[in-house]
Protein backbone atom coordinates (compact mmCIF):
# COMPACT_ATOMS: atom_id res chain seq x y z
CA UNK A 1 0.00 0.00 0.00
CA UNK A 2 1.40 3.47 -0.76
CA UNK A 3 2.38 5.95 1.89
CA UNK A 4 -0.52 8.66 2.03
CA UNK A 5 1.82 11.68 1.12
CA UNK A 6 2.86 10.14 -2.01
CA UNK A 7 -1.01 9.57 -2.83
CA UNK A 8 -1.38 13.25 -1.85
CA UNK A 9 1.94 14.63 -3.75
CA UNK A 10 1.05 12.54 -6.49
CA UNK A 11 -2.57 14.42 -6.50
CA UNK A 12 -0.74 17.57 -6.37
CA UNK A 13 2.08 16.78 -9.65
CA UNK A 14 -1.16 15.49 -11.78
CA UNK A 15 -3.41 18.26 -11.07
CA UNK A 16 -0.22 20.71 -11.89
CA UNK A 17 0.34 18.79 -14.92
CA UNK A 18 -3.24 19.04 -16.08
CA UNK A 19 -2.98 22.34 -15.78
CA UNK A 20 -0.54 23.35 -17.87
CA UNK A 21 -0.81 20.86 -20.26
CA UNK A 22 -3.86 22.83 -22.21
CA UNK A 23 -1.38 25.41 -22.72
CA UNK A 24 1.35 23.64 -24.34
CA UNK A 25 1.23 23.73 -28.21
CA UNK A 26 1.44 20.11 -29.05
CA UNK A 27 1.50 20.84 -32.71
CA UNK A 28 4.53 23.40 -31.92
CA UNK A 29 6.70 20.78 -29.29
CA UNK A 30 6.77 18.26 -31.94
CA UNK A 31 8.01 20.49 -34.42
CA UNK A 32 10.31 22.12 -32.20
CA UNK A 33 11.43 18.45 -31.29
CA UNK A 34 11.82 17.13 -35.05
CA UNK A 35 14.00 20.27 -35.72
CA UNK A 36 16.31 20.02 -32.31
CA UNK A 37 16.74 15.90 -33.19
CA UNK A 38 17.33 17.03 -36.61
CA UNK A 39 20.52 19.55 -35.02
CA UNK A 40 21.28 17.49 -32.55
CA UNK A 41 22.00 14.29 -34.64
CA UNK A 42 24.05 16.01 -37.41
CA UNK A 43 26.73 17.61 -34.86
CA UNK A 44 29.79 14.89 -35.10
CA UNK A 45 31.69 14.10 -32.39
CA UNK A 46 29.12 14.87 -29.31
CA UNK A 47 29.12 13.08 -26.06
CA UNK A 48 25.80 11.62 -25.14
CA UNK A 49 25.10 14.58 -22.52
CA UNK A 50 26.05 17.19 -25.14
CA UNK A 51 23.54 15.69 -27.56
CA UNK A 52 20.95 15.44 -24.91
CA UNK A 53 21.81 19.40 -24.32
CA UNK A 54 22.02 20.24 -27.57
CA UNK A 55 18.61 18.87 -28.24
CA UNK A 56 17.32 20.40 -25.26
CA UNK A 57 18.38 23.65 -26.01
CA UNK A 58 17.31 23.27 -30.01
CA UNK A 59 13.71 22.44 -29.06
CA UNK A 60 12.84 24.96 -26.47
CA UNK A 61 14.38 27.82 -29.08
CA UNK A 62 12.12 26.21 -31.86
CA UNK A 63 9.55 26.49 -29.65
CA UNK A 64 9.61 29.94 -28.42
CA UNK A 65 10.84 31.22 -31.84
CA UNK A 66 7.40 29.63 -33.36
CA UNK A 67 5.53 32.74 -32.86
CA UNK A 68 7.72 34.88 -34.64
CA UNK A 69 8.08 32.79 -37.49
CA UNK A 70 4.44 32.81 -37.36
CA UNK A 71 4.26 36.37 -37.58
CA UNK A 72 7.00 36.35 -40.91
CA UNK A 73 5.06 33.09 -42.27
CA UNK A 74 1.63 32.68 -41.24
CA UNK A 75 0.14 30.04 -43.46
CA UNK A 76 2.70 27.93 -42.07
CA UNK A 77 1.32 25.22 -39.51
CA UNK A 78 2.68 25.99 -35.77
CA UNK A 79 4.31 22.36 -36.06
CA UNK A 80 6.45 23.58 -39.26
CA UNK A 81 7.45 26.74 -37.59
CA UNK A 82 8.88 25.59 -34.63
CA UNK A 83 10.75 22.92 -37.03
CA UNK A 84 12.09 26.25 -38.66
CA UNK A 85 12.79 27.92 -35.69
CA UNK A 86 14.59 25.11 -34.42
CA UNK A 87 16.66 23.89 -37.21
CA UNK A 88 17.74 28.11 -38.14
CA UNK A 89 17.88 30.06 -34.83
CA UNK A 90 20.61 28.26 -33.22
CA UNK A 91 23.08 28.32 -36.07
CA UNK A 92 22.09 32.15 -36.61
CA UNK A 93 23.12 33.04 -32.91
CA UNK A 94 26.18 30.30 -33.21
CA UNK A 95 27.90 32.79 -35.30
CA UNK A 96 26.72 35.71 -34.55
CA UNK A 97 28.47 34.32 -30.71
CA UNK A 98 31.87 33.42 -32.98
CA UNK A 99 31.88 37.03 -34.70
CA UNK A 100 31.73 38.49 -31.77
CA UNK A 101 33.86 36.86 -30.44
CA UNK A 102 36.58 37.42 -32.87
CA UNK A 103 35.74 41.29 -33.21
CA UNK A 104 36.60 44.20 -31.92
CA UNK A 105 34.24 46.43 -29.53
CA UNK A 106 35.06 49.30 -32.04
CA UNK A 107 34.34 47.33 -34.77
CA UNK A 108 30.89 46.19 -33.59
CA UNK A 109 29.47 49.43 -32.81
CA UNK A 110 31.17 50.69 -36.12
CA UNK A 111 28.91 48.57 -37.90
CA UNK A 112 25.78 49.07 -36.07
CA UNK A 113 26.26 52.50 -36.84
CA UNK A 114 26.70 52.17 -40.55
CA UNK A 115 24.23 49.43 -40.84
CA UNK A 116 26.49 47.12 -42.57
């Protein structure tokens, strides 16, 4: 027989879980996770826990970059937008990180001045 606060806990983690669930975008997770498997299993040379991160941090970028690409695209489905956002956004800000890297301060703001 089960201990009464794990009844009661588990009570408390379903009734959470139902509510948040109507507010998660199924359509929009799956495409999000499609995209991020699609990332994660092209990178070469990843550990398992890098992969595991990797898609972690794929799919929840596909998934809150969904709405935007929404807003660009919208007679896309929400599924094939978060599959955008998810395959595109994280290479976009994976260079834009390296360029900034390599550059300059000066440089930076010398080119968000001239808009080039």
């Amino acid at each position: 027989m089960a201990e009464p606060s794990s009844s009661i806990t588990s009570v408390y983690i379903g009734l959470a879980l139902a509510a948040v669930a109507p507010k998660i975008d199924g359509d929009a997770l799956f495409g999000s996770l499609l995209g991020a498997w699609l990332v994660s299993s092209t990178r070469q040379h990843l550990k398992a826990w890098q992969r595991l991160g990797s898609l972690t941090l794929s799919a929840g970028v596909g998934y809150l970059f969904a709405p935007m690409v929404l807003s660009v695209a919208p007679f896309l489905s929400t599924g094939v937008a978060a599959f955008i956002g998810a395959v595109v956004v994280i290479p976009i800000c994976i260079k834009v990180m390296v360029w900034l890297d390599a550059a300059d301060l000066r440089e930076v703001l010398q080119r968000l001045r001239t808009g080039r």
